[in-house]
N, C-alpha and C. Protein backbone atom coordinates (compact mmCIF):
# COMPACT_ATOMS: atom_id res chain seq x y z
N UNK A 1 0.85 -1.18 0.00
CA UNK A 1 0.00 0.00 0.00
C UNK A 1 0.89 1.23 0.00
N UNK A 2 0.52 1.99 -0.89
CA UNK A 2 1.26 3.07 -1.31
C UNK A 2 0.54 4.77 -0.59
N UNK A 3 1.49 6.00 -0.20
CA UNK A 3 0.65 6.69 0.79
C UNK A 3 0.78 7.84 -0.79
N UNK A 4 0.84 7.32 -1.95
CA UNK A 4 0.26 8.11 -2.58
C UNK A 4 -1.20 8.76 -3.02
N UNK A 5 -1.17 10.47 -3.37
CA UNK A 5 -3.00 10.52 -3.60
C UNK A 5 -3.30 11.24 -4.67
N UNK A 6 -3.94 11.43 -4.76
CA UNK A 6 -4.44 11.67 -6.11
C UNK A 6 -4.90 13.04 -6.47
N UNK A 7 -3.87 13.98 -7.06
CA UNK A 7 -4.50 15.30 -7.11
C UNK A 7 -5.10 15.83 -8.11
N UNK A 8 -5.23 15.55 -8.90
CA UNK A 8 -5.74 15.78 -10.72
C UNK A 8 -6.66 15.26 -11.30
N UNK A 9 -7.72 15.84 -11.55
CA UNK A 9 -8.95 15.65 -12.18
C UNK A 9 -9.96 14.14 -11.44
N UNK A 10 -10.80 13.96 -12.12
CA UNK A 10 -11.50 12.93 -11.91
C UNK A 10 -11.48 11.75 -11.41
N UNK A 11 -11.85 11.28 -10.21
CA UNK A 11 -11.53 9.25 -10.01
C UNK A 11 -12.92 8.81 -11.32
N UNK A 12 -11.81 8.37 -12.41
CA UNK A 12 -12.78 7.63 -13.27
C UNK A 12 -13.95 6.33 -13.14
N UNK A 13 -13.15 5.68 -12.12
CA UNK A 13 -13.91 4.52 -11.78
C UNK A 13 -14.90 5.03 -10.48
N UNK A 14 -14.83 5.87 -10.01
CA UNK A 14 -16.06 6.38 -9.06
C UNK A 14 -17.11 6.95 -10.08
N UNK A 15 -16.30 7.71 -10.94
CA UNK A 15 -17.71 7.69 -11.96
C UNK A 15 -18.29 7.06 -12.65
N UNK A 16 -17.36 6.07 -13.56
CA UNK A 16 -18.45 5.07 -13.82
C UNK A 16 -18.99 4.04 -12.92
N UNK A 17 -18.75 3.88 -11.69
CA UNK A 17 -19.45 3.23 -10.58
C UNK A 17 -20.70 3.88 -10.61
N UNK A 18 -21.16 5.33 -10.27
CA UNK A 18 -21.89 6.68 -10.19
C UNK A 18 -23.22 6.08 -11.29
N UNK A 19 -22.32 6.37 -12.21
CA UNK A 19 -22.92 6.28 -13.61
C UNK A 19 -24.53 4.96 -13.83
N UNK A 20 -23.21 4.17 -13.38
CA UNK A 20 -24.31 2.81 -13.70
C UNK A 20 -25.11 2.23 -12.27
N UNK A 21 -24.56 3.06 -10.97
CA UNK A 21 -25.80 3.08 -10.02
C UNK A 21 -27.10 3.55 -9.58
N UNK A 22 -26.79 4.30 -11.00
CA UNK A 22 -27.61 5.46 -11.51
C UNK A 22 -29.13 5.19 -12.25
N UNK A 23 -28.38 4.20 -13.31
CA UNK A 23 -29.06 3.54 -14.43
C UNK A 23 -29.59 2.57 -13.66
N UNK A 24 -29.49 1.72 -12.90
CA UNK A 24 -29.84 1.00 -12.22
C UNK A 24 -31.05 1.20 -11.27
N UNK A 25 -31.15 2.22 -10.80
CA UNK A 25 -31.69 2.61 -9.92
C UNK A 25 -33.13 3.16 -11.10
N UNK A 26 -32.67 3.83 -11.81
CA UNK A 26 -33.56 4.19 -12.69
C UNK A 26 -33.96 2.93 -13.55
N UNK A 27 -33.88 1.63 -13.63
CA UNK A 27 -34.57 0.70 -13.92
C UNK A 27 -34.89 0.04 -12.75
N UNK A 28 -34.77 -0.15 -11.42
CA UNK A 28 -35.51 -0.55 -10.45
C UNK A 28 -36.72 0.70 -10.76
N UNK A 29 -36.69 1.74 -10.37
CA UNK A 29 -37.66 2.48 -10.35
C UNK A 29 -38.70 2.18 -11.52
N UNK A 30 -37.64 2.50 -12.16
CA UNK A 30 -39.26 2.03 -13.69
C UNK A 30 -39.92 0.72 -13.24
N UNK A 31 -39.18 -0.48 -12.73
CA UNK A 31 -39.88 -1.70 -12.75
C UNK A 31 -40.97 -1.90 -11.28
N UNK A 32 -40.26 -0.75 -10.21
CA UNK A 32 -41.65 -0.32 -9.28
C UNK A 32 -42.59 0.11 -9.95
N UNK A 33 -42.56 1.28 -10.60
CA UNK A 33 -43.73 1.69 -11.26
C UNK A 33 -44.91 1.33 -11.73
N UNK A 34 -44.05 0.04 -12.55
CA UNK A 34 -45.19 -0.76 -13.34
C UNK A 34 -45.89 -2.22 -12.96
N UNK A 35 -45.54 -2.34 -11.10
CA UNK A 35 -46.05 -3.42 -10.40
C UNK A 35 -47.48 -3.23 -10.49
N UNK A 36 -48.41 -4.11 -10.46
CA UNK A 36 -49.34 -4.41 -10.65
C UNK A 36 -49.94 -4.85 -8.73
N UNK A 37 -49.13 -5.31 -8.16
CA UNK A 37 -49.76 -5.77 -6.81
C UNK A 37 -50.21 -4.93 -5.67
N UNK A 38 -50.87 -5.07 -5.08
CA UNK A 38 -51.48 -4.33 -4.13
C UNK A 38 -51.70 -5.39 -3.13
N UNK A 39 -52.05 -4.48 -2.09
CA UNK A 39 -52.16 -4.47 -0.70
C UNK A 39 -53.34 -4.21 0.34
N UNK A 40 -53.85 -5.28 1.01
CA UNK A 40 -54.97 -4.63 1.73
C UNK A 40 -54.66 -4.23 2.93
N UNK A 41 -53.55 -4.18 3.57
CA UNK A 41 -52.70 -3.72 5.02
C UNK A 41 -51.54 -2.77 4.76
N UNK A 42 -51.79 -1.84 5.40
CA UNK A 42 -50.21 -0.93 5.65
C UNK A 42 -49.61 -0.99 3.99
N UNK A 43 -48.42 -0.80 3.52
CA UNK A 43 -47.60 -0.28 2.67
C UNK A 43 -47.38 -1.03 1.57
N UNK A 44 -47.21 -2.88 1.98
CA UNK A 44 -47.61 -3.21 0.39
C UNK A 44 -45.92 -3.72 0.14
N UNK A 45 -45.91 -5.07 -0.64
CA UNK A 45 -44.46 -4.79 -1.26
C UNK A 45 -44.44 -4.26 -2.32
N UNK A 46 -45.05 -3.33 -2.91
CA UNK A 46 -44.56 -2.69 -3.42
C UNK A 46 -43.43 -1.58 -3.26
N UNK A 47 -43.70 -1.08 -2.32
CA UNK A 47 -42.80 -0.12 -1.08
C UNK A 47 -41.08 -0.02 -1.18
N UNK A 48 -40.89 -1.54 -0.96
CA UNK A 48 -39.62 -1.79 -1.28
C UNK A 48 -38.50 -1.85 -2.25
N UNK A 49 -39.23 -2.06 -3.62
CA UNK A 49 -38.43 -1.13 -4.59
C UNK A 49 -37.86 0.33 -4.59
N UNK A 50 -38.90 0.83 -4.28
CA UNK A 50 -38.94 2.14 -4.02
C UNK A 50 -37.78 2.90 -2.92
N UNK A 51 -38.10 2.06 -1.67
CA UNK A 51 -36.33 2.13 -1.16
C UNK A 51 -35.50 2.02 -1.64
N UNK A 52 -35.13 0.24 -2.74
CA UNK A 52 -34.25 0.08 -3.12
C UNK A 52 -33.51 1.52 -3.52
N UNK A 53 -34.66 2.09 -4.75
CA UNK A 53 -33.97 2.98 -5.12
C UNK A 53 -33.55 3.98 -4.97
N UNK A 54 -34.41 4.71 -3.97
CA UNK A 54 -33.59 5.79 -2.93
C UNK A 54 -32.42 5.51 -2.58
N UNK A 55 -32.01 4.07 -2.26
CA UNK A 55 -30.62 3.65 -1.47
C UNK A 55 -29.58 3.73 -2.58
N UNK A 56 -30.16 3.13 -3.64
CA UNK A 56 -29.22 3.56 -5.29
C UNK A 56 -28.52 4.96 -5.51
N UNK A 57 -29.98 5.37 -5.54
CA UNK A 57 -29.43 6.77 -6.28
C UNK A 57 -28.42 7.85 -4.87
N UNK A 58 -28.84 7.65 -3.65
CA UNK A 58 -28.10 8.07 -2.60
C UNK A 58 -26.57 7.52 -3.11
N UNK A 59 -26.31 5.88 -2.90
CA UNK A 59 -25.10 6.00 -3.47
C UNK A 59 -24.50 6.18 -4.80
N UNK A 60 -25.13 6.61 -5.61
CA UNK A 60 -24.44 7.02 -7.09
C UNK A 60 -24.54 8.27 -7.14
N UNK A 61 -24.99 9.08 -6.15
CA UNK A 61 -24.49 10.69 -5.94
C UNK A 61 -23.30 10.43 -5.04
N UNK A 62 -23.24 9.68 -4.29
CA UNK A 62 -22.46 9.75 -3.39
C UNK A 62 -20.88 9.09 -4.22
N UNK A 63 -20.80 8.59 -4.85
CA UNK A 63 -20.02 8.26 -5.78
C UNK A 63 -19.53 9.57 -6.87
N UNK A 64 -20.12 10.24 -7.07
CA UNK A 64 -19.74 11.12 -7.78
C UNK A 64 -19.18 12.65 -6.54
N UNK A 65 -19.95 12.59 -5.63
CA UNK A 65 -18.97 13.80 -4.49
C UNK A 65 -17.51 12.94 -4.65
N UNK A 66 -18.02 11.64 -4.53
CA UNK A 66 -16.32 10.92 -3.88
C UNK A 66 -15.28 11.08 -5.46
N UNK A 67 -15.54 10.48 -6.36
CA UNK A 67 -15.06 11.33 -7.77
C UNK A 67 -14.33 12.37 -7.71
N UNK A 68 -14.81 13.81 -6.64
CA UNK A 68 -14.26 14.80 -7.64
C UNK A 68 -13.62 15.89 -6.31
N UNK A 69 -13.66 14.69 -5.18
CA UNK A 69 -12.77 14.79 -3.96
C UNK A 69 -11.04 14.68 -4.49
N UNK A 70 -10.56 15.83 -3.85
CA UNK A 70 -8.70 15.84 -4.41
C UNK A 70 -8.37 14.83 -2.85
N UNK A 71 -6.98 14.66 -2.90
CA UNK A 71 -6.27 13.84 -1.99
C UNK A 71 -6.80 12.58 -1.47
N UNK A 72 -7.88 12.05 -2.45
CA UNK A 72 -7.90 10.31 -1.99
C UNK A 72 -6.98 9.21 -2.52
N UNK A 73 -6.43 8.38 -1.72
CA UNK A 73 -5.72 7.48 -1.79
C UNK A 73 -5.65 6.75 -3.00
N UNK A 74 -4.58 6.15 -4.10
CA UNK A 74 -4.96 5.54 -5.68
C UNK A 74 -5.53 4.47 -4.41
N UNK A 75 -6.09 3.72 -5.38
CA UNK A 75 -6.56 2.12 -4.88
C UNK A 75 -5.66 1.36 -5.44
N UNK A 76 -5.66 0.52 -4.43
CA UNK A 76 -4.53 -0.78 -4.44
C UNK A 76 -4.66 -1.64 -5.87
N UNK A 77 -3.76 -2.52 -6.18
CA UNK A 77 -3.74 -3.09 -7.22
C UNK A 77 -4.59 -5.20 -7.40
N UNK A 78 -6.01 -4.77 -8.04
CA UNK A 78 -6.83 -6.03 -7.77
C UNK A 78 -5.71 -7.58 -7.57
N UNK A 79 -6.05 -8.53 -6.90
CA UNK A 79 -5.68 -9.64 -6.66
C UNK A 79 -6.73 -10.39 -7.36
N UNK A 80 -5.76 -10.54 -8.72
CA UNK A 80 -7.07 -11.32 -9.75
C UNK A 80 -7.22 -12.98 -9.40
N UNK A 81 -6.42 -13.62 -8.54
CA UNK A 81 -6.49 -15.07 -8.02
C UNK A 81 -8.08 -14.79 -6.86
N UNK A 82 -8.35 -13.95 -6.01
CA UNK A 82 -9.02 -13.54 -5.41
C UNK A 82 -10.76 -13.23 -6.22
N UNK A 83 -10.06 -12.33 -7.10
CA UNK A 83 -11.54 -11.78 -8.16
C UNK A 83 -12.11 -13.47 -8.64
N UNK A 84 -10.93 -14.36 -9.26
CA UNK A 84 -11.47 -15.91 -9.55
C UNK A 84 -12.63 -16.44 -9.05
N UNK A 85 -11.52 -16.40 -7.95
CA UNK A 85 -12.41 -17.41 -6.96
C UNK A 85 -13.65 -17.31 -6.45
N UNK A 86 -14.00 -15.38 -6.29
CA UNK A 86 -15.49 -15.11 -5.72
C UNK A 86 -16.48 -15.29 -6.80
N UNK A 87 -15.60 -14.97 -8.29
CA UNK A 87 -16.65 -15.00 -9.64
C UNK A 87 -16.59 -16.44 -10.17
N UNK A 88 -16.07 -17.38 -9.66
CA UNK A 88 -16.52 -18.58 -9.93
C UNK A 88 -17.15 -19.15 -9.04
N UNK A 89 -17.46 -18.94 -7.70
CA UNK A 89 -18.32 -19.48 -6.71
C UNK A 89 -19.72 -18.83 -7.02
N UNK A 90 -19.67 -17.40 -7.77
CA UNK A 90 -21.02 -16.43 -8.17
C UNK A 90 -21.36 -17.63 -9.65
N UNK A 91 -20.84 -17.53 -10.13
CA UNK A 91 -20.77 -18.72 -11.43
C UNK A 91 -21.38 -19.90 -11.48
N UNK A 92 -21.00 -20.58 -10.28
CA UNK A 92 -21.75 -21.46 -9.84
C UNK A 92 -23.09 -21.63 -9.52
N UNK A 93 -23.34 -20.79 -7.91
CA UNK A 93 -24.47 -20.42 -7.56
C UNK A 93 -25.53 -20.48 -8.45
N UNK A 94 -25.51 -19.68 -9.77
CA UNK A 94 -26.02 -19.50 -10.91
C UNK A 94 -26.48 -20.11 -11.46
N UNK A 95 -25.40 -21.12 -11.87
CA UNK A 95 -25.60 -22.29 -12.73
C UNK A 95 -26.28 -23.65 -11.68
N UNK A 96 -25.60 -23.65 -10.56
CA UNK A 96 -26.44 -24.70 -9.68
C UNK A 96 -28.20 -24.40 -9.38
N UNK A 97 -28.37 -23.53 -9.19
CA UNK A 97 -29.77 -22.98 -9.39
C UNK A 97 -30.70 -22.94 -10.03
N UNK A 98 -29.81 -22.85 -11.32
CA UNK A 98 -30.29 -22.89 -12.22
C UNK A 98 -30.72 -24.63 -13.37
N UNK A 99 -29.54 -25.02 -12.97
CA UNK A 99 -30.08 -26.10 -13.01
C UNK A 99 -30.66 -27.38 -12.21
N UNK A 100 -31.19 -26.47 -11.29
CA UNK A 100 -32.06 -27.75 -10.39
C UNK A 100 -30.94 -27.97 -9.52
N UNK A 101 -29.67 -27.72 -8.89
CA UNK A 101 -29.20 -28.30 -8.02
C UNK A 101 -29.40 -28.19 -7.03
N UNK A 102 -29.92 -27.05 -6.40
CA UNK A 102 -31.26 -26.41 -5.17
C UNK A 102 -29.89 -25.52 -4.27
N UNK A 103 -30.43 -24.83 -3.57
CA UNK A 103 -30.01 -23.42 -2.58
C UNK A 103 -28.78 -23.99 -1.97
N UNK A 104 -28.87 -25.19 -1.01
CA UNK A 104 -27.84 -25.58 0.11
C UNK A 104 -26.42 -25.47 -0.22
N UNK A 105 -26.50 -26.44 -1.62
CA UNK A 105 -25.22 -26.94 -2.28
C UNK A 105 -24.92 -25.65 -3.14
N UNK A 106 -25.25 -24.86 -3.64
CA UNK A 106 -25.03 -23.65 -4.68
C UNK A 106 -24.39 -22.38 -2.67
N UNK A 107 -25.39 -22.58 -1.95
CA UNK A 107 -24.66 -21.66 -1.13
C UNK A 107 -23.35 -22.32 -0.44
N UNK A 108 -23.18 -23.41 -0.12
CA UNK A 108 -21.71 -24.07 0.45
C UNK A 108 -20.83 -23.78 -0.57
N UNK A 109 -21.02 -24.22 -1.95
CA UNK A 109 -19.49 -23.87 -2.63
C UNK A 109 -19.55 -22.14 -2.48
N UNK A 110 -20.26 -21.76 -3.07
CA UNK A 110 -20.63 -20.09 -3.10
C UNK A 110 -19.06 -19.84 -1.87
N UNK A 111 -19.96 -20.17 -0.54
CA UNK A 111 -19.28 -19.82 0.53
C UNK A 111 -17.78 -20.00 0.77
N UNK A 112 -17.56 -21.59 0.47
CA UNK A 112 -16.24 -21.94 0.13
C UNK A 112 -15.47 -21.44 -0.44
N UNK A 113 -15.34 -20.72 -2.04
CA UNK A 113 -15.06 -20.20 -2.77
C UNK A 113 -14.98 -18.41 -2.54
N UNK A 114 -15.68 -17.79 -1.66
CA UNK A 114 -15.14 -16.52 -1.55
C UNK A 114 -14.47 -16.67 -0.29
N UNK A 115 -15.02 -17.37 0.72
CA UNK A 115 -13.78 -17.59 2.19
C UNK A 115 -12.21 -17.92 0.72
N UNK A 116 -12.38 -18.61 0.67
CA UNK A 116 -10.73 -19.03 -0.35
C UNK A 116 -10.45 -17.64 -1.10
N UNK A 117 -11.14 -16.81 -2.00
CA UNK A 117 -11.08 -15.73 -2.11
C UNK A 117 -10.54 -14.69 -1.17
N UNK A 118 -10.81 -14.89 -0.22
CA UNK A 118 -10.51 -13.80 1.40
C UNK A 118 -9.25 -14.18 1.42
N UNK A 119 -9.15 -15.45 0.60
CA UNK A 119 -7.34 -15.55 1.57
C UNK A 119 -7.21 -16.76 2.80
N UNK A 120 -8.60 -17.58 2.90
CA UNK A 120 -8.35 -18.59 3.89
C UNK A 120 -8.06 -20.16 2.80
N UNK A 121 -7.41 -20.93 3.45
CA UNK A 121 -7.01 -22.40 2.79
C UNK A 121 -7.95 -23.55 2.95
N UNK A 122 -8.90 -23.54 4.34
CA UNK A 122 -9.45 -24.59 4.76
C UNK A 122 -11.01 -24.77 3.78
N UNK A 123 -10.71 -24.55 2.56
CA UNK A 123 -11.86 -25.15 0.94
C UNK A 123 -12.76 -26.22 2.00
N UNK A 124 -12.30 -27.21 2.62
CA UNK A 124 -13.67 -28.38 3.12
C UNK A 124 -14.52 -27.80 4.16
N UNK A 125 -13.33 -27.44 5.22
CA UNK A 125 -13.88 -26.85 6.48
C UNK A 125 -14.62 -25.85 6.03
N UNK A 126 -14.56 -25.02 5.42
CA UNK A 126 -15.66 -24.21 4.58
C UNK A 126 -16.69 -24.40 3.78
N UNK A 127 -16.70 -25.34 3.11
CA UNK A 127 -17.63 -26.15 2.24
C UNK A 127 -19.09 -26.64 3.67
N UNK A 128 -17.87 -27.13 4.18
CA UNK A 128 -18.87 -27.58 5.83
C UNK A 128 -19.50 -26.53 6.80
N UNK A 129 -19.37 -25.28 6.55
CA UNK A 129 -19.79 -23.90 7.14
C UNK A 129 -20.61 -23.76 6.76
N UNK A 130 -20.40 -23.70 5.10
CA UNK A 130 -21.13 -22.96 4.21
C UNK A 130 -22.44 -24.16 3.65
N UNK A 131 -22.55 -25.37 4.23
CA UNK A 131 -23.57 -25.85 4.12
C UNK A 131 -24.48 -26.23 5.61
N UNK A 132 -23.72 -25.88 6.39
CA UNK A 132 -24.76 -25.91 7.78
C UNK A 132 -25.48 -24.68 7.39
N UNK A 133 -24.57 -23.18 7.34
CA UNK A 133 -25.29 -22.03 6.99
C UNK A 133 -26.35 -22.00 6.10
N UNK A 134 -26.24 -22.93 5.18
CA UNK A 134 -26.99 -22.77 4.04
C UNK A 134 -28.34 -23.64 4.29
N UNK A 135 -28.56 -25.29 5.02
CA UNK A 135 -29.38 -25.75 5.20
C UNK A 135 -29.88 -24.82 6.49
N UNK A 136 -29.47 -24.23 7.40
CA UNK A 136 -30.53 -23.20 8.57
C UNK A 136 -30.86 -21.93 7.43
N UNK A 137 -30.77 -21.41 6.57
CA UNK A 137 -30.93 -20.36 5.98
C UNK A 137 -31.80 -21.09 5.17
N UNK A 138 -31.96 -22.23 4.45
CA UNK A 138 -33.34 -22.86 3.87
C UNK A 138 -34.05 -23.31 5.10
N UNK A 139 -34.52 -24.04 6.23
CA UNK A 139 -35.00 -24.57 6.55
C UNK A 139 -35.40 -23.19 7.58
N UNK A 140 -35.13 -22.30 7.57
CA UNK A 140 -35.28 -20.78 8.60
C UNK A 140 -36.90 -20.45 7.37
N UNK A 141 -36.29 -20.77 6.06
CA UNK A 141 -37.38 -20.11 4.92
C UNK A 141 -38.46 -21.10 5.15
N UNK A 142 -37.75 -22.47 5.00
CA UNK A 142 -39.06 -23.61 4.55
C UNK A 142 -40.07 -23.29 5.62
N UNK A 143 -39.59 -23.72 6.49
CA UNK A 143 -40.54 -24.12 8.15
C UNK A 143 -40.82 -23.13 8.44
N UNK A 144 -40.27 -21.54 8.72
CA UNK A 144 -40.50 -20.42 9.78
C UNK A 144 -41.76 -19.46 8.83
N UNK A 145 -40.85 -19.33 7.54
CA UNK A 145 -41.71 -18.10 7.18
C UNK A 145 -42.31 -19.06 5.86
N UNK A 146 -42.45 -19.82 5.52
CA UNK A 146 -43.36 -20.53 4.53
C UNK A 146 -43.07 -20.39 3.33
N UNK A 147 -41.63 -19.90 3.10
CA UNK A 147 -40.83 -19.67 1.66
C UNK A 147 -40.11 -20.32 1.16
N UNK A 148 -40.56 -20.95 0.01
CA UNK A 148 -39.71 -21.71 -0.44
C UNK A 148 -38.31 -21.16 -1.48
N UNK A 149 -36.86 -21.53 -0.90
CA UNK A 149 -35.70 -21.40 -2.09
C UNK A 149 -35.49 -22.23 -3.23
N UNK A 150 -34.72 -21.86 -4.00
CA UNK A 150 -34.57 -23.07 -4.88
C UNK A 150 -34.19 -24.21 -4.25
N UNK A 151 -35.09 -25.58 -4.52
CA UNK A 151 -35.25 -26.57 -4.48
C UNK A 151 -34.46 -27.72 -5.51
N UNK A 152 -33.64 -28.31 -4.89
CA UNK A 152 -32.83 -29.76 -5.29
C UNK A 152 -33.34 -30.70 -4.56
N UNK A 153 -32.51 -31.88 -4.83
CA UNK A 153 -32.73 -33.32 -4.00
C UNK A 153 -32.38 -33.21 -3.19
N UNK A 154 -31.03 -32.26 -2.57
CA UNK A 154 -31.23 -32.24 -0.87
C UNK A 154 -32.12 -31.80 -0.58
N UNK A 155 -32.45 -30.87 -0.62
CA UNK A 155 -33.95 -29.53 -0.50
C UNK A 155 -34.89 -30.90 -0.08
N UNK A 156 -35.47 -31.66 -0.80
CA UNK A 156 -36.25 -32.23 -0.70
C UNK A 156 -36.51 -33.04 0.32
N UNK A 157 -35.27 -33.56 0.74
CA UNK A 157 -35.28 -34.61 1.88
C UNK A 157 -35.67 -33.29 3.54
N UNK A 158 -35.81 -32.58 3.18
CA UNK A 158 -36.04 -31.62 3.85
C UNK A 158 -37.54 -31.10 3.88
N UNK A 159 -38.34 -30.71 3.33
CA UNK A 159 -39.06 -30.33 2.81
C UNK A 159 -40.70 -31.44 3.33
């Protein structure tokens, strides 16, 4: 880490961070807009988009003050062995989900794979975290609040 900072023009990547939290926010909003559901109690989920995007657009202004702030620190240089590992455990998730492999097993590697990302070695002992976490985080949905996650053959023996 370097105690260099940055005195000259623009942090580019705060703006296009800015930029596209922006756009974002402005397609959550459009896609509140055009909900169709209603509510016969209090506020409705509809409501909650609507935060979302307050919370958006708060930080994509806030991204652009930070932009065009003099004397912030460069940012360090990415650890692309690190970026791997969290975007192939996101990769997964995805694809396990997607194809029927159900929540538990898509969240244990998930988990495994960014702990290893962080910089820890123990891949099983994590695998084993990240699927206790993951069966109380389905079975918190199944049983407590009556929600079902994506569903596999473990899922099921559960269920």
């Amino acid at each position: 880490m370097t105690n260099e900072t940055r005195t000259q023009g623009a942090n580019k990547p705060a703006l296009i961070v800015g930029v596209l939290l922006l756009i974002v926010a402005a397609l959550v909003g459009h896609d509140a807009s055009t909900q169709t559901i209603t509510s016969t109690y209090g506020i409705g989920p509809t409501a909650m988009p609507y935060v979302v995007t307050v919370g958006l657009v708060i930080l994509g202004l806030a991204h652009f003050v930070v932009a065009f702030r003099e004397g912030l620190p460069e940012p360090e240089v990415a650890d692309n062995k690190a970026l791997l590992w969290i975007a192939g455990g996101l990769v997964f998730l995805i694809a396990c989900i997607g194809l029927g492999g159900g929540f538990i097993i898509a969240i244990s590697v998930v988990f495994a794979c960014t702990a290893r990302g962080m910089g820890r070695q123990a891949l099983l002992v994590d695998a084993a975290i990240g699927f206790v976490l993951g069966l109380v985080i389905f079975l918190v949905f199944a049983k407590l609040l009556t929600l079902i996650l994506p569903s596999g053959p473990l899922e099921q023996l559960f269920l």
